[in-house]
C-alpha atoms as a PDB file:
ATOM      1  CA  UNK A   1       7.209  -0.389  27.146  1.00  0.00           C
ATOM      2  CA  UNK A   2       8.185  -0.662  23.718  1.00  0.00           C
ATOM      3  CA  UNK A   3       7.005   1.157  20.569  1.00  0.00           C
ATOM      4  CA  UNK A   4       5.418  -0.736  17.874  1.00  0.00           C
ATOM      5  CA  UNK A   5       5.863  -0.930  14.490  1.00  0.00           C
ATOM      6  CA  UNK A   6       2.768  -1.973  12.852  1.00  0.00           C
ATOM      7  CA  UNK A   7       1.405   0.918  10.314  1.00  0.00           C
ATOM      8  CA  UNK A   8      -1.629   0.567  11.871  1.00  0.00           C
ATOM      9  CA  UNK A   9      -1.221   1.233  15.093  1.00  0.00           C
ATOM     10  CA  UNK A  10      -1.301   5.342  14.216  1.00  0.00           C
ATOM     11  CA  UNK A  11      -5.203   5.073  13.905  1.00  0.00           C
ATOM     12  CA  UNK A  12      -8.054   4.498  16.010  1.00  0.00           C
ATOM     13  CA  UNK A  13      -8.515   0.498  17.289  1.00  0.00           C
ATOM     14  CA  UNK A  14     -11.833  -0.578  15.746  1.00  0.00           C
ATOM     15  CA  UNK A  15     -15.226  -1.132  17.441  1.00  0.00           C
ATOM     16  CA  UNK A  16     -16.988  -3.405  14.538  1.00  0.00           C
ATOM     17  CA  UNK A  17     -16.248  -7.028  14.022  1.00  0.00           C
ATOM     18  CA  UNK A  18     -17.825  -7.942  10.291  1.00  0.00           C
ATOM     19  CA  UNK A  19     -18.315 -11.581   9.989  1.00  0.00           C
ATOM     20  CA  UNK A  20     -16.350 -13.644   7.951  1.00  0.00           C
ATOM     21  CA  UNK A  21     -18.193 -15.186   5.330  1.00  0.00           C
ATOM     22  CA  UNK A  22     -16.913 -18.389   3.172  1.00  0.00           C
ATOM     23  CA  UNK A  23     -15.347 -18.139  -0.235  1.00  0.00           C
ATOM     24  CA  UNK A  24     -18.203 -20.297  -1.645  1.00  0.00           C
ATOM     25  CA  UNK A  25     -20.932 -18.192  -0.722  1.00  0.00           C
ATOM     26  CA  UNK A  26     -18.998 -15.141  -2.059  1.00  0.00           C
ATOM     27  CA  UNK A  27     -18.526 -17.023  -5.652  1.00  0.00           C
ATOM     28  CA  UNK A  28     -22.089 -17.485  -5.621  1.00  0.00           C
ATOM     29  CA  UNK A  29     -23.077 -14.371  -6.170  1.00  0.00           C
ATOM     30  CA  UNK A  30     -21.098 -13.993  -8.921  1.00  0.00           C
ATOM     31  CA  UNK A  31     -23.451 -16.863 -10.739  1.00  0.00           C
ATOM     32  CA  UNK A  32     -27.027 -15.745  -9.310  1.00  0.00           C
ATOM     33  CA  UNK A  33     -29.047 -13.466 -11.894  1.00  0.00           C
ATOM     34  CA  UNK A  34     -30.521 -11.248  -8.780  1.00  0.00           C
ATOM     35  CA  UNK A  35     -27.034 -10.259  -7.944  1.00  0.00           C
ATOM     36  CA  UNK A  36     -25.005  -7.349  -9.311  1.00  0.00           C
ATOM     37  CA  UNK A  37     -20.947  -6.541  -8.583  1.00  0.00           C
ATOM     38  CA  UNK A  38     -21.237  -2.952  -7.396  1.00  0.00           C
ATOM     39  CA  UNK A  39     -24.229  -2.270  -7.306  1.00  0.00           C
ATOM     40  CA  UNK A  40     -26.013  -5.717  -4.894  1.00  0.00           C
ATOM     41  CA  UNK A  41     -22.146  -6.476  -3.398  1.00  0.00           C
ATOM     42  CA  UNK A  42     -18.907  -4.746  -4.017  1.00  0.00           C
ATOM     43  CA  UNK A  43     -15.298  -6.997  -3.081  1.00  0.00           C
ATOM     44  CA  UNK A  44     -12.550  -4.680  -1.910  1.00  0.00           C
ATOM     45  CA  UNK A  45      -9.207  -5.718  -2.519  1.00  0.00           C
ATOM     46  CA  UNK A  46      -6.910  -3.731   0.117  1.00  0.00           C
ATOM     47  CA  UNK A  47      -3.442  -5.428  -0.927  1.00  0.00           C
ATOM     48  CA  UNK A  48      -1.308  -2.532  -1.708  1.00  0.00           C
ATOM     49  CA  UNK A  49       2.723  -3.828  -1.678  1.00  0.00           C
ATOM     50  CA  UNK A  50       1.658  -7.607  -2.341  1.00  0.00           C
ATOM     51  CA  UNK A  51      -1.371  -7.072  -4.863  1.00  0.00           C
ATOM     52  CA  UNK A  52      -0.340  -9.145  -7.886  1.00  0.00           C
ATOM     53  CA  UNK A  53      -1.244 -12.467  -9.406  1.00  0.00           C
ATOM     54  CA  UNK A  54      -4.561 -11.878  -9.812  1.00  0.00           C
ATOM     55  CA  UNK A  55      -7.904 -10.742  -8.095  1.00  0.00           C
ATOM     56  CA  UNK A  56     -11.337 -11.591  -7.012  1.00  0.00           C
ATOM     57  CA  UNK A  57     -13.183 -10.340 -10.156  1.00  0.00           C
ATOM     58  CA  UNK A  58     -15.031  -7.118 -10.422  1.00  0.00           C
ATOM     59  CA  UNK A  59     -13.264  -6.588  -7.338  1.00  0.00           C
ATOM     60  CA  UNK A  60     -11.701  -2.661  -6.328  1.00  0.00           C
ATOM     61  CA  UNK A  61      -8.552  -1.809  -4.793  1.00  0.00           C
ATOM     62  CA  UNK A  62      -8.602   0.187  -1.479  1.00  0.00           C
ATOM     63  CA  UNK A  63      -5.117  -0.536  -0.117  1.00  0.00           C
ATOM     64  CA  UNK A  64      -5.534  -0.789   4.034  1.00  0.00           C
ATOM     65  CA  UNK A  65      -2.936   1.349   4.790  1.00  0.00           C
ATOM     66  CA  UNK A  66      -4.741   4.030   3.228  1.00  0.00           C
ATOM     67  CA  UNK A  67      -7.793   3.108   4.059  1.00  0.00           C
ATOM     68  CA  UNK A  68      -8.188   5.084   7.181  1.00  0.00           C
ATOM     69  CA  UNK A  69      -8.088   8.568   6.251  1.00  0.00           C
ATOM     70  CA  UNK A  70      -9.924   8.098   3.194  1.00  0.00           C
ATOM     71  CA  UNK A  71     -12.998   5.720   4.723  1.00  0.00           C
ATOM     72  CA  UNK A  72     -15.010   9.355   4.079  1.00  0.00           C
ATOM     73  CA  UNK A  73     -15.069   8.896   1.117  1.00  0.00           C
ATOM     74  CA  UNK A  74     -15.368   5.214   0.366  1.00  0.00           C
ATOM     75  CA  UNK A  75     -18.424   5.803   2.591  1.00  0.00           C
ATOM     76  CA  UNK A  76     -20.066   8.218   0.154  1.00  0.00           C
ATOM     77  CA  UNK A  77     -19.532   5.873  -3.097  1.00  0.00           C
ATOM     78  CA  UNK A  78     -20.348   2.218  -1.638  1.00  0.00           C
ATOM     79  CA  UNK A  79     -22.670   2.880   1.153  1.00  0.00           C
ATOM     80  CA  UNK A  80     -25.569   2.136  -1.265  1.00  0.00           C
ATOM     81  CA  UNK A  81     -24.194  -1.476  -1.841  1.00  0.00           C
ATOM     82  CA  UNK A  82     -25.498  -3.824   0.831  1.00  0.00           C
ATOM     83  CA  UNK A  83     -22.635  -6.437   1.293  1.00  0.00           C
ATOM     84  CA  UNK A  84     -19.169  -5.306   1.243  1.00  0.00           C
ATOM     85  CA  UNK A  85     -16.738  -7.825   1.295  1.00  0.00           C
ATOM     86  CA  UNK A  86     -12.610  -6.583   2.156  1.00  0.00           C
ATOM     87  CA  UNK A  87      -9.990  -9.503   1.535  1.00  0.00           C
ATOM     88  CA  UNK A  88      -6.119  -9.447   2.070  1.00  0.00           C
ATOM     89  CA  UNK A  89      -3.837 -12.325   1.406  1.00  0.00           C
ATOM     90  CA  UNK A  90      -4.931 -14.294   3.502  1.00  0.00           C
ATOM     91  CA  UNK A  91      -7.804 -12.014   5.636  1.00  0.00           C
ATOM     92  CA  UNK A  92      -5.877 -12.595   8.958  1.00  0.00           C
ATOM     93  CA  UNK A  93      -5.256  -8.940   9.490  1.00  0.00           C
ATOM     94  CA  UNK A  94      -5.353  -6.070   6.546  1.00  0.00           C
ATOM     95  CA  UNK A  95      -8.434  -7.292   5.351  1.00  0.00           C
ATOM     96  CA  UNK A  96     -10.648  -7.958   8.626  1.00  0.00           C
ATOM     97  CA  UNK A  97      -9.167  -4.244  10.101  1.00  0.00           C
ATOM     98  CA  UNK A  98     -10.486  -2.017   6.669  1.00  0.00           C
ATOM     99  CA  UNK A  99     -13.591  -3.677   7.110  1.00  0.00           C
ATOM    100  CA  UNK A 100     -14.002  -2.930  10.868  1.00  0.00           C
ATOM    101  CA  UNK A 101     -13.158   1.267   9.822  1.00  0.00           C
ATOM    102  CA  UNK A 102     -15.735   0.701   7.312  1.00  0.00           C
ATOM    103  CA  UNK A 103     -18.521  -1.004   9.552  1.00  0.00           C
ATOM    104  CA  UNK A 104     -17.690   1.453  12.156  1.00  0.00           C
ATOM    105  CA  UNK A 105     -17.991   4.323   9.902  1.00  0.00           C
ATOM    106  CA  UNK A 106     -21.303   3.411   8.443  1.00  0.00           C
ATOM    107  CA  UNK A 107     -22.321   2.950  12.290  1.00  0.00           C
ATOM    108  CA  UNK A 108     -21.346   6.399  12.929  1.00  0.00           C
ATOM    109  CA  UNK A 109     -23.375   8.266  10.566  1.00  0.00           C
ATOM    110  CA  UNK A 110     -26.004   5.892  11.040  1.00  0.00           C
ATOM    111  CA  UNK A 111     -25.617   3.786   7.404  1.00  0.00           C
ATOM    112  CA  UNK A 112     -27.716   0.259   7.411  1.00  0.00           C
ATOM    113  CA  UNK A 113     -27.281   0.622   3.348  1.00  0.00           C
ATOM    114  CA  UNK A 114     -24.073  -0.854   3.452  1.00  0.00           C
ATOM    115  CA  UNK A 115     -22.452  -4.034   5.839  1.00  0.00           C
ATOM    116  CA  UNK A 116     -19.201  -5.125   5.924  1.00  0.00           C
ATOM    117  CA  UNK A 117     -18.345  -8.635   5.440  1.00  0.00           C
ATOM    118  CA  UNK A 118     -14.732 -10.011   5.344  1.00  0.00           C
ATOM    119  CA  UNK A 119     -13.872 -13.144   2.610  1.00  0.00           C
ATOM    120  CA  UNK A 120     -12.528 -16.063   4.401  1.00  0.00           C
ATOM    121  CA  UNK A 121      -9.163 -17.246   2.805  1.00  0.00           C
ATOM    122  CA  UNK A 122      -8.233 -14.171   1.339  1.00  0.00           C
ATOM    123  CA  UNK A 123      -6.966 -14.033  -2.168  1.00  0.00           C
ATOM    124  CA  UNK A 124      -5.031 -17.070  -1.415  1.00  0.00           C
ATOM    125  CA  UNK A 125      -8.176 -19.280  -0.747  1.00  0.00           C
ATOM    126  CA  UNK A 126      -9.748 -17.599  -3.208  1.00  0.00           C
ATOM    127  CA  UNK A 127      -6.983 -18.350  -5.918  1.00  0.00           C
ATOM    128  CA  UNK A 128      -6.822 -21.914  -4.629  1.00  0.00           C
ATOM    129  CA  UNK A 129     -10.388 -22.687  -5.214  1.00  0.00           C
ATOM    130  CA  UNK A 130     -11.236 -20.986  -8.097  1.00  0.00           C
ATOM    131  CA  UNK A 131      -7.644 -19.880  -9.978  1.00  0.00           C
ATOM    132  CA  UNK A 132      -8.958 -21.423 -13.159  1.00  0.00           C
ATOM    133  CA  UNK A 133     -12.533 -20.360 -13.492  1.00  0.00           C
ATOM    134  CA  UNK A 134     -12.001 -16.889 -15.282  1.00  0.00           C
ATOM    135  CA  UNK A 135     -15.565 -15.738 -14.039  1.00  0.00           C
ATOM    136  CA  UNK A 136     -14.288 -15.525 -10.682  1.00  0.00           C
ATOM    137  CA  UNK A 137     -10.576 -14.360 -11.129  1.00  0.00           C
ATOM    138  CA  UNK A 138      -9.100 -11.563 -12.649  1.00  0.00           C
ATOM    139  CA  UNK A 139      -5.840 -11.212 -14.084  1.00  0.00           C
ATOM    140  CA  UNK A 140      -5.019 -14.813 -12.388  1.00  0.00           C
ATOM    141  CA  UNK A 141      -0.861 -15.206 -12.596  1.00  0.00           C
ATOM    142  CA  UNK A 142       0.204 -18.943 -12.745  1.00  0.00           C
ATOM    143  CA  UNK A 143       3.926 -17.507 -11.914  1.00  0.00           C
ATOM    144  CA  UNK A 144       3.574 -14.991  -9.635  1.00  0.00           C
ATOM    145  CA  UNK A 145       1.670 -18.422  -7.014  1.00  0.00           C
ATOM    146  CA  UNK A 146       4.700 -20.618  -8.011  1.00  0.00           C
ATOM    147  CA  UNK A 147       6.995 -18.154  -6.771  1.00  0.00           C
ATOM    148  CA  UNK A 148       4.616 -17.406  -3.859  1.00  0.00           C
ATOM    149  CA  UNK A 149       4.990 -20.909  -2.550  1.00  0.00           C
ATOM    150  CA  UNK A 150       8.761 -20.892  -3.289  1.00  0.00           C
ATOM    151  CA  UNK A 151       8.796 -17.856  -0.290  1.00  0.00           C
END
């Protein structure tokens, strides 16, 4: 039996799976007038070596591999915000894992505040729908893709 190397082997295997929910319907919320970032939905950015070249707007940075050990706390400042949507590169892994601790530790204390979603695509679908409307991307890098797609 080998050992693995993946960082996040060293904590607990998840119980929640959040449902993945389509890039589109995440974008719309950014254009309906009964919907708030951070206070009606929160997006959680949890790239922490790879985040560049932009974000989802309004979104915060919770790097994955941190995640973890400080869900606690992330807990006591989002659980009032009823969808919670974590995205990665491309939400394969990083992404779809920090929303399972988060789910899971909302179910825990009993939360139904708060859900965790994940954004289909990641940042990558995200950037390739939507890299040139500036009410839906932050800080959008035109290089930093180009060299992505070089790699």
């Amino acid at each position: 039996m080998s050992a693995s190397n993946n960082w996040w082997d060293q904590f607990p295997k998840p119980k929640a799976e959040p449902e993945k929910v389509p890039a589109e319907q995440v974008a719309a919320l950014y254009t309906s007038p009964d919907e708030k970032p951070g206070e009606t939905f929160l997006v959680v950015d949890v790239r922490k070596n790879d985040y560049g070249g932009g974000h989802v707007k309004d979104s915060v940075n919770a790097p994955a591999q941190d995640f973890y050990e400080s869900r606690e706390d992330f807990v006591e400042k989002y659980s009032h915000v009823p969808k919670v949507y974590f995205y990665c590169g491309y939400s394969a892994q990083r992404g779809p894992l920090t929303a399972s601790w988060y789910q899971d530790a909302l179910d825990e204390k009993g939360i139904t505040t708060s859900k965790a979603l994940v954004l289909e695509g990641g940042i990558n679908g995200w950037v390739e729908k939507f890299k040139d409307d500036k009410n839906l991307v932050d800080e959008y890098d035109e290089e930093y893709w180009k060299n992505q797609k070089k790699h």
